[in-house]
N, C-alpha and C. Protein backbone atom coordinates (compact mmCIF):
# COMPACT_ATOMS: atom_id res chain seq x y z
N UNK A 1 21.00 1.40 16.18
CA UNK A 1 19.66 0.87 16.29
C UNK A 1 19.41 -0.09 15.13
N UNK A 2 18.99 -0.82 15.09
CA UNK A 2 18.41 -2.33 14.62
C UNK A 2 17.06 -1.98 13.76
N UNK A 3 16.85 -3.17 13.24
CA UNK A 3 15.71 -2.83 12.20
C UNK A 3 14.52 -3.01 13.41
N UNK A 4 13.51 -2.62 13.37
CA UNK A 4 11.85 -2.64 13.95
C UNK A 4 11.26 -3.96 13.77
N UNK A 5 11.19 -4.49 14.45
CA UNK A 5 9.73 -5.85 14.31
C UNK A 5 8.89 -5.37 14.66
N UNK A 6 7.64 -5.44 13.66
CA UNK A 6 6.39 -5.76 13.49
C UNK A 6 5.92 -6.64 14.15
N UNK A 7 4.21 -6.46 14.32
CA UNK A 7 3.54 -8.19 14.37
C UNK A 7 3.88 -8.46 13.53
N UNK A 8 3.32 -8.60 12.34
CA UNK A 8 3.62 -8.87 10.92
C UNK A 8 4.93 -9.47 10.75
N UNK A 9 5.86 -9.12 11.09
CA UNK A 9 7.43 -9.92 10.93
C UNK A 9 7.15 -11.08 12.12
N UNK A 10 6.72 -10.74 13.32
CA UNK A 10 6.56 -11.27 14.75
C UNK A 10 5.86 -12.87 14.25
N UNK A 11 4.94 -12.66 13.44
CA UNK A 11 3.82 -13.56 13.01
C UNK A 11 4.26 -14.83 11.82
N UNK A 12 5.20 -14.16 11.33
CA UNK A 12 5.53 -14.50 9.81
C UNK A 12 5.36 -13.79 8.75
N UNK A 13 4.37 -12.77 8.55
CA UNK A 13 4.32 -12.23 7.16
C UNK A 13 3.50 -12.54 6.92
N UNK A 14 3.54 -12.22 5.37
CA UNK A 14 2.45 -12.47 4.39
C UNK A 14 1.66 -13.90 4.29
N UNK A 15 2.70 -14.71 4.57
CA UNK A 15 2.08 -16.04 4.53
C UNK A 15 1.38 -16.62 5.74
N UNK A 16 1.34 -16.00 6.30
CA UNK A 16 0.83 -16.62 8.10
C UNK A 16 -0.81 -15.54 7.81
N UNK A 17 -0.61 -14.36 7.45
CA UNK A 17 -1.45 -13.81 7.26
C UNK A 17 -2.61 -14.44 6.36
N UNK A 18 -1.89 -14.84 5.41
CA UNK A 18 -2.84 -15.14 3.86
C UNK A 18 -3.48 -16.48 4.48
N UNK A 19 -2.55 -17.45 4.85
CA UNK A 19 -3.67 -18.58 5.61
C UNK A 19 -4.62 -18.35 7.00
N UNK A 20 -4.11 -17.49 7.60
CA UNK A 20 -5.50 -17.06 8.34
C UNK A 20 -6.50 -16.77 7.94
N UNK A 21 -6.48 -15.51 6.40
CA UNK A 21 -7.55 -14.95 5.90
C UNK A 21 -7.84 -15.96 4.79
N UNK A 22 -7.23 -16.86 4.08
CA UNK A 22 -7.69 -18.03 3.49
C UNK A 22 -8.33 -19.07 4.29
N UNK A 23 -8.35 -19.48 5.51
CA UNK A 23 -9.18 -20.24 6.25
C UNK A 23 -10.44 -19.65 6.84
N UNK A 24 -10.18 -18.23 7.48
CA UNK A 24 -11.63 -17.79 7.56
C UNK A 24 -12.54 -17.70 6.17
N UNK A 25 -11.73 -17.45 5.23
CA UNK A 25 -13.21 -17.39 4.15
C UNK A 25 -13.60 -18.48 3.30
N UNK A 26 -12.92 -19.71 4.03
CA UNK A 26 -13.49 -20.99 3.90
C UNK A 26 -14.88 -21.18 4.87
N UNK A 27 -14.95 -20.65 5.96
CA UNK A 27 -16.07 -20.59 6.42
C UNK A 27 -17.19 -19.61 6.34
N UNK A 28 -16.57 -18.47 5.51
CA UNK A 28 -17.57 -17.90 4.98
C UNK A 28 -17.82 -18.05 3.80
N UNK A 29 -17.45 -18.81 3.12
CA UNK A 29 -18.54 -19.52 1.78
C UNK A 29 -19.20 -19.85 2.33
N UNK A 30 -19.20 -20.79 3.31
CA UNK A 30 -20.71 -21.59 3.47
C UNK A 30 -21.64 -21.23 4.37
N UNK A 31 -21.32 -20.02 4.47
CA UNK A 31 -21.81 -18.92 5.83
C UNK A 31 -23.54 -18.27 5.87
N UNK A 32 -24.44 -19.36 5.75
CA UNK A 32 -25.63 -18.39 5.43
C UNK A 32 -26.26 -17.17 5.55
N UNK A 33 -25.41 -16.65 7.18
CA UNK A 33 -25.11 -15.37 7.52
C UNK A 33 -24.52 -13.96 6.40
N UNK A 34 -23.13 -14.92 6.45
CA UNK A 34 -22.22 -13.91 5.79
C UNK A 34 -22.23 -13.92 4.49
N UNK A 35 -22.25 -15.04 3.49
CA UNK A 35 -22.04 -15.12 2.46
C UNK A 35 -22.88 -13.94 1.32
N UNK A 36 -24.43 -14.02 1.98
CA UNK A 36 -24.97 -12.72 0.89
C UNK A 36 -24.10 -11.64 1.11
N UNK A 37 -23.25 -11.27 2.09
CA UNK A 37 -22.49 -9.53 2.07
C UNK A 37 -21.44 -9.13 1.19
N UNK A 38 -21.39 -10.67 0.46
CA UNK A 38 -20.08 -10.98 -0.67
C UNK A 38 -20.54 -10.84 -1.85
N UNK A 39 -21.29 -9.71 -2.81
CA UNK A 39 -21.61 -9.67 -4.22
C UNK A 39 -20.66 -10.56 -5.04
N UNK A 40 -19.76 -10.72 -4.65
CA UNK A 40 -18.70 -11.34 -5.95
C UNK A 40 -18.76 -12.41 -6.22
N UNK A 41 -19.17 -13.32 -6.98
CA UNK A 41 -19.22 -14.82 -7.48
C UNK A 41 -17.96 -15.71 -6.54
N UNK A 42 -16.39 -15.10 -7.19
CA UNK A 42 -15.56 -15.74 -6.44
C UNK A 42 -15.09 -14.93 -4.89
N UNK A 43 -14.71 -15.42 -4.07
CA UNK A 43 -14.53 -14.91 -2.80
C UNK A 43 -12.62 -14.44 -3.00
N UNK A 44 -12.03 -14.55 -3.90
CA UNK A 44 -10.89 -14.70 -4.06
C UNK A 44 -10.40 -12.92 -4.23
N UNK A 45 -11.00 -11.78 -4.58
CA UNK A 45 -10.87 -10.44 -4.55
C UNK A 45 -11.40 -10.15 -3.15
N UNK A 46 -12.40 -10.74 -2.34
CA UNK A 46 -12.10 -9.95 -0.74
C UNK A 46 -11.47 -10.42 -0.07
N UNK A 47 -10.78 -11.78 -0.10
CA UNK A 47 -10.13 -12.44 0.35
C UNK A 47 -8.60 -11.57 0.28
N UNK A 48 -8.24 -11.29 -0.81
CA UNK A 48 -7.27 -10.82 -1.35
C UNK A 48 -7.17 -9.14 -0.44
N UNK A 49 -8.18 -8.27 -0.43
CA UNK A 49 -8.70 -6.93 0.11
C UNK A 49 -7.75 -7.21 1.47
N UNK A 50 -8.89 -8.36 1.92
CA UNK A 50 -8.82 -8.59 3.41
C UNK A 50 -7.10 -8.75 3.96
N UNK A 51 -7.08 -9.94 3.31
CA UNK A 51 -5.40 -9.95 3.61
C UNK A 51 -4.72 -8.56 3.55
N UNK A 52 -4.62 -8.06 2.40
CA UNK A 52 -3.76 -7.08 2.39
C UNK A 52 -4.09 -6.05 3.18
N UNK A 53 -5.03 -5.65 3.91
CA UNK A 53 -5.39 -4.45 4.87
C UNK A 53 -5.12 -5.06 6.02
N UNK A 54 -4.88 -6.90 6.67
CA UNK A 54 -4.49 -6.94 7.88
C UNK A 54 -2.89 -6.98 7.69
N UNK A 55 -2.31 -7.20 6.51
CA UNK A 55 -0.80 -7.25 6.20
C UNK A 55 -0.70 -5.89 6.85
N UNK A 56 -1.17 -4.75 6.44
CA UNK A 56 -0.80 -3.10 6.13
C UNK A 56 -0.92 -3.12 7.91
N UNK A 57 -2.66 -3.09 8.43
CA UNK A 57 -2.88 -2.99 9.68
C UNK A 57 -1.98 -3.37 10.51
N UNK A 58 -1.16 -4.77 10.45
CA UNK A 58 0.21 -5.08 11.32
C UNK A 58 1.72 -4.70 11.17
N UNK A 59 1.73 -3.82 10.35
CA UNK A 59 2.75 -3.54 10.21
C UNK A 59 3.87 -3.78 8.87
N UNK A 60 3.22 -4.65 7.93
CA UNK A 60 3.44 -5.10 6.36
C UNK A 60 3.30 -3.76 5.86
N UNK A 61 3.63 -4.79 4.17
CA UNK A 61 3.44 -3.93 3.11
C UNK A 61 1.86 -2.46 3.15
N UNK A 62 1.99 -1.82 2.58
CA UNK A 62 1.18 -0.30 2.38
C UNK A 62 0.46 -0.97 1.03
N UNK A 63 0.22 -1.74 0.54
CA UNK A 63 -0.43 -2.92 -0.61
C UNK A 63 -1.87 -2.27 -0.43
N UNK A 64 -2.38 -2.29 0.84
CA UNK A 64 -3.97 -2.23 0.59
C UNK A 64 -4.43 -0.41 0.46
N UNK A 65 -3.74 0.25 1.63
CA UNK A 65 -3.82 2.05 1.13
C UNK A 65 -3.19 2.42 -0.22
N UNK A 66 -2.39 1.81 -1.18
CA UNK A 66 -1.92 2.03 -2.62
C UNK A 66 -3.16 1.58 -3.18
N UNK A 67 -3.90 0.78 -3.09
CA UNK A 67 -4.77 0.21 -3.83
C UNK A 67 -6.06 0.87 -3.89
N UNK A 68 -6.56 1.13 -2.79
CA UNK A 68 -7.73 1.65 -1.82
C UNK A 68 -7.81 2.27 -1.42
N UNK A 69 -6.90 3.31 -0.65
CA UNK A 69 -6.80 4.42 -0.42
C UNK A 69 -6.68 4.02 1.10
N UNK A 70 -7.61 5.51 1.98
CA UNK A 70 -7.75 4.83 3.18
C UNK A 70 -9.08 3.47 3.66
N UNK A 71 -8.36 3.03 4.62
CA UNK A 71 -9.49 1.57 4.77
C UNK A 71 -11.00 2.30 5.11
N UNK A 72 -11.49 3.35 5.18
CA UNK A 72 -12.82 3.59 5.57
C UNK A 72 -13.43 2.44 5.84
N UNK A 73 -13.65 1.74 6.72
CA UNK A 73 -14.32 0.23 6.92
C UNK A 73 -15.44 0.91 7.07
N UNK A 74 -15.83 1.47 8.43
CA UNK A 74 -17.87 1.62 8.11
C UNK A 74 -18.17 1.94 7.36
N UNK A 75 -18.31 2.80 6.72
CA UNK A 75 -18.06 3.49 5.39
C UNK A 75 -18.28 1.99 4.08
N UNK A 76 -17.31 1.74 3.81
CA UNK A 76 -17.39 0.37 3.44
C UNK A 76 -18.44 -0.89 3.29
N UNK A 77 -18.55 -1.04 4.34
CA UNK A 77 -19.73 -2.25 5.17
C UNK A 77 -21.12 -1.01 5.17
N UNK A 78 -20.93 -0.32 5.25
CA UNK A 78 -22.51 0.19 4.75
C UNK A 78 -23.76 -0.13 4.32
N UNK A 79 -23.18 -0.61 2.69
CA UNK A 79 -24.59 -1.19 2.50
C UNK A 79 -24.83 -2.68 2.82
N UNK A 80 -24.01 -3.13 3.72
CA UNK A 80 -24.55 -4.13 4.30
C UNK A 80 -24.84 -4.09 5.72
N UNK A 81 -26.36 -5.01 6.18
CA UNK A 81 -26.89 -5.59 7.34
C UNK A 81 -25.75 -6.01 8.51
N UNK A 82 -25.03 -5.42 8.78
CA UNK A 82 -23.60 -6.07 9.90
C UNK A 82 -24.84 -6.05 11.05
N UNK A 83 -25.24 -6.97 11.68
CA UNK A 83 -25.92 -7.66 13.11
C UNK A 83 -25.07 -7.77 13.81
N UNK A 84 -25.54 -7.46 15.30
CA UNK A 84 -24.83 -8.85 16.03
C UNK A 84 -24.87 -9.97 15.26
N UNK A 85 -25.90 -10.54 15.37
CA UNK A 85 -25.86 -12.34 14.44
C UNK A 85 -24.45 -12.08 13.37
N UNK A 86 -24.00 -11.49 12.86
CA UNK A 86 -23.53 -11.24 11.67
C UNK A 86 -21.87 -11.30 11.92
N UNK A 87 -21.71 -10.22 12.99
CA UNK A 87 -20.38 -10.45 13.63
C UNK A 87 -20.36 -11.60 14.48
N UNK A 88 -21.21 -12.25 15.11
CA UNK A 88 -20.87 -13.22 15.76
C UNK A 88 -20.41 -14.41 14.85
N UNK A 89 -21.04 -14.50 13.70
CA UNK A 89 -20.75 -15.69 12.91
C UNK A 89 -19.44 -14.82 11.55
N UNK A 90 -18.99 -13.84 11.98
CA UNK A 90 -17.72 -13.46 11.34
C UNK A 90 -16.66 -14.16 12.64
N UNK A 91 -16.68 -13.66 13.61
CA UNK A 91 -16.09 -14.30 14.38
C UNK A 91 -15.90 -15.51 14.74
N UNK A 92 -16.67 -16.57 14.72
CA UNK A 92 -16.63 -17.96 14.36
C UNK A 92 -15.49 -18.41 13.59
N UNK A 93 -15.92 -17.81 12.73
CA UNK A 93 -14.34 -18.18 11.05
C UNK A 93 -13.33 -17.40 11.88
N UNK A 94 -13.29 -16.45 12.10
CA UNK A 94 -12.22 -16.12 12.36
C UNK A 94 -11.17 -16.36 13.42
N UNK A 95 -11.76 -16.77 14.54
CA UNK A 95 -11.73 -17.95 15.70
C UNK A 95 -10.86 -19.45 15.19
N UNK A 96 -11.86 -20.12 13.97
CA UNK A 96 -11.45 -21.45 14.05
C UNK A 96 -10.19 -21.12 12.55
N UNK A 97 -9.68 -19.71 12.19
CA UNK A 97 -8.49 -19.63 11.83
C UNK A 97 -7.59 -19.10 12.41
N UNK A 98 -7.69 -18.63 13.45
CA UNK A 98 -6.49 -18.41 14.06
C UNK A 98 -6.24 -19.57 14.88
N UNK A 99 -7.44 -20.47 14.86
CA UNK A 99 -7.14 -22.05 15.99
C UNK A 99 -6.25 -22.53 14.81
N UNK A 100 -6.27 -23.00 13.56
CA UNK A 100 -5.63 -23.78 12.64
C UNK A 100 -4.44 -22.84 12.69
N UNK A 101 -3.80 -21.64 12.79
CA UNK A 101 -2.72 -20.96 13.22
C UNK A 101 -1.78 -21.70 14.00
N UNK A 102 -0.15 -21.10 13.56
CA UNK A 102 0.75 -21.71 14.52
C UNK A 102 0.90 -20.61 15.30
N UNK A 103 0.57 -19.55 15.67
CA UNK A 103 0.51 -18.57 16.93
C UNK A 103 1.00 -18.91 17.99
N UNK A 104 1.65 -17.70 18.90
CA UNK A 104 1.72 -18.38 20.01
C UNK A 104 0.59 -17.83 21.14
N UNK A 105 0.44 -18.12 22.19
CA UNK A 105 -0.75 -17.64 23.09
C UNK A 105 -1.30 -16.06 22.89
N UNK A 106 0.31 -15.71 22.83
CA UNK A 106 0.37 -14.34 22.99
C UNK A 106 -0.22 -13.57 21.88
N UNK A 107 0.33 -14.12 20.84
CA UNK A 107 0.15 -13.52 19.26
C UNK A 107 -1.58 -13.74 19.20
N UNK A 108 -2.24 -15.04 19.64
CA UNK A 108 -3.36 -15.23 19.33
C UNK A 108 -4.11 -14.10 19.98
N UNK A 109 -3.85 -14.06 21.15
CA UNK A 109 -4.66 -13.06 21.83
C UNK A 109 -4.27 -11.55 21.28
N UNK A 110 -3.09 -11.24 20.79
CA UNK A 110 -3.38 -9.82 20.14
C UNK A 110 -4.52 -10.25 19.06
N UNK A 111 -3.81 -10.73 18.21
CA UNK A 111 -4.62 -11.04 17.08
C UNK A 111 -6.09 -10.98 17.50
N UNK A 112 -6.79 -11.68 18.07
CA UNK A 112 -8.48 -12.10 18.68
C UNK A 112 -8.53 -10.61 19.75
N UNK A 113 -7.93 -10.15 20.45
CA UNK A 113 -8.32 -8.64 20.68
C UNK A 113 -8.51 -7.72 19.42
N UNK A 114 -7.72 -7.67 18.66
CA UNK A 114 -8.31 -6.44 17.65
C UNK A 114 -9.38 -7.16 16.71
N UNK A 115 -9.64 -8.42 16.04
CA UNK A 115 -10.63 -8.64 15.34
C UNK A 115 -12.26 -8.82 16.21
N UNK A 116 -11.87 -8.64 17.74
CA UNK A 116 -13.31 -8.60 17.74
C UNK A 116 -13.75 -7.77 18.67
N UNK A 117 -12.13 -6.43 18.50
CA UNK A 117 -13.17 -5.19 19.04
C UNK A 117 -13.85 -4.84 17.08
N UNK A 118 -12.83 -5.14 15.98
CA UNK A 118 -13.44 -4.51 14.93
C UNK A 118 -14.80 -5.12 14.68
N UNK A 119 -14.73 -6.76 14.83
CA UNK A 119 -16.57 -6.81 14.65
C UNK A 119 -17.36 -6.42 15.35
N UNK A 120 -17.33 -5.70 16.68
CA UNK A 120 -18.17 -4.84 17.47
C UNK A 120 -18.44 -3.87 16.75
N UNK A 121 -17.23 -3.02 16.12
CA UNK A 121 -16.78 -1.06 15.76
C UNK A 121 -18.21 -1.41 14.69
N UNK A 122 -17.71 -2.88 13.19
CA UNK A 122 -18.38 -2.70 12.40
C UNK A 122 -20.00 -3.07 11.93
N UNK A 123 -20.89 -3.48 13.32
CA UNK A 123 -21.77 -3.54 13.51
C UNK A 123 -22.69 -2.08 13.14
N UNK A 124 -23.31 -2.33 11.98
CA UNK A 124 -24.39 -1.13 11.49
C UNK A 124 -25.87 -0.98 12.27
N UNK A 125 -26.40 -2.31 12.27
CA UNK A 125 -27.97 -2.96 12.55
C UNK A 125 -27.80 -3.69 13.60
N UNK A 126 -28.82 -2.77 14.61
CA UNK A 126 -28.90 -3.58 15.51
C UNK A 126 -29.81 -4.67 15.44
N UNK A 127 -30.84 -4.77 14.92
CA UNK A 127 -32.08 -5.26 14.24
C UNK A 127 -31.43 -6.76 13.52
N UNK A 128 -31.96 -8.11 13.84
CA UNK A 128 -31.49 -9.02 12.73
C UNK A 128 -32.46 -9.14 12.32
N UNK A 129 -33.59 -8.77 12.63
CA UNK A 129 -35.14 -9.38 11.86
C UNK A 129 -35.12 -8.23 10.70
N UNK A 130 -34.40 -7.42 10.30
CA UNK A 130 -34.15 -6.30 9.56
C UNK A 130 -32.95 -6.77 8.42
N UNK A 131 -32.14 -7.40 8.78
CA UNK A 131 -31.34 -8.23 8.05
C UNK A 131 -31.82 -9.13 6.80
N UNK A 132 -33.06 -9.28 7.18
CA UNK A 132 -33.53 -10.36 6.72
C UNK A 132 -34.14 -10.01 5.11
């Protein structure tokens, strides 16, 4: 028996990963939505989070459970307002980075199936006038 492919190997790795999650949070800097859910001045530590829990999630390095433990995401996103409005405009970025992706049909559509059953899962508020 042969070594196992991953998505993650399937995809490229770390680096196919890191520019996906480096292009979506180019659109969430300027995200009027998203950007307050980011306490951190630089975006470069969730950026960093992020990557490494979809590295782990596909089949990569164990980088983000060494670090963090388990991903508890709701848990997590808690004290923030997650809307619809909120995931919809997470999904946006995350959309027009897997479009700048060299993916293939197939890969895209795994990929865009699990990120937007998770922005459904991580919807807290149903309320956006509550967001506010």
């Amino acid at each position: 028996m042969g070594p196992v492919s991953t998505f993650y190997d399937e995809i490229g790795g770390s680096a196919t990963i890191r520019a996906i999650v480096h292009r979506f949070y180019e659109g969430v800097a300027g995200d009027e939505v998203l950007r307050p859910m980011y306490p951190e001045e630089d975006l470069g530590p969730a950026e960093d989070r992020f990557a490494s829990f979809l590295e782990q999630y596909w089949g990569g390095p164990t980088t983000y459970s060494e670090r963090r433990g388990h991903p508890r995401l709701r848990m997590r996103h808690a004290p923030f307002a997650v809307t619809p409005t909120a995931a919809e405009h997470w999904l946006r970025h995350f959309r027009a980075a897997l479009d700048a992706s060299d993916l293939t049909p197939e890969q895209d559509q795994q990929f865009w199936d699990y990120v937007t059953h998770a922005a459904q899962f991580m919807v807290n508020t149903m309320d956006d006038l509550s967001a506010r």
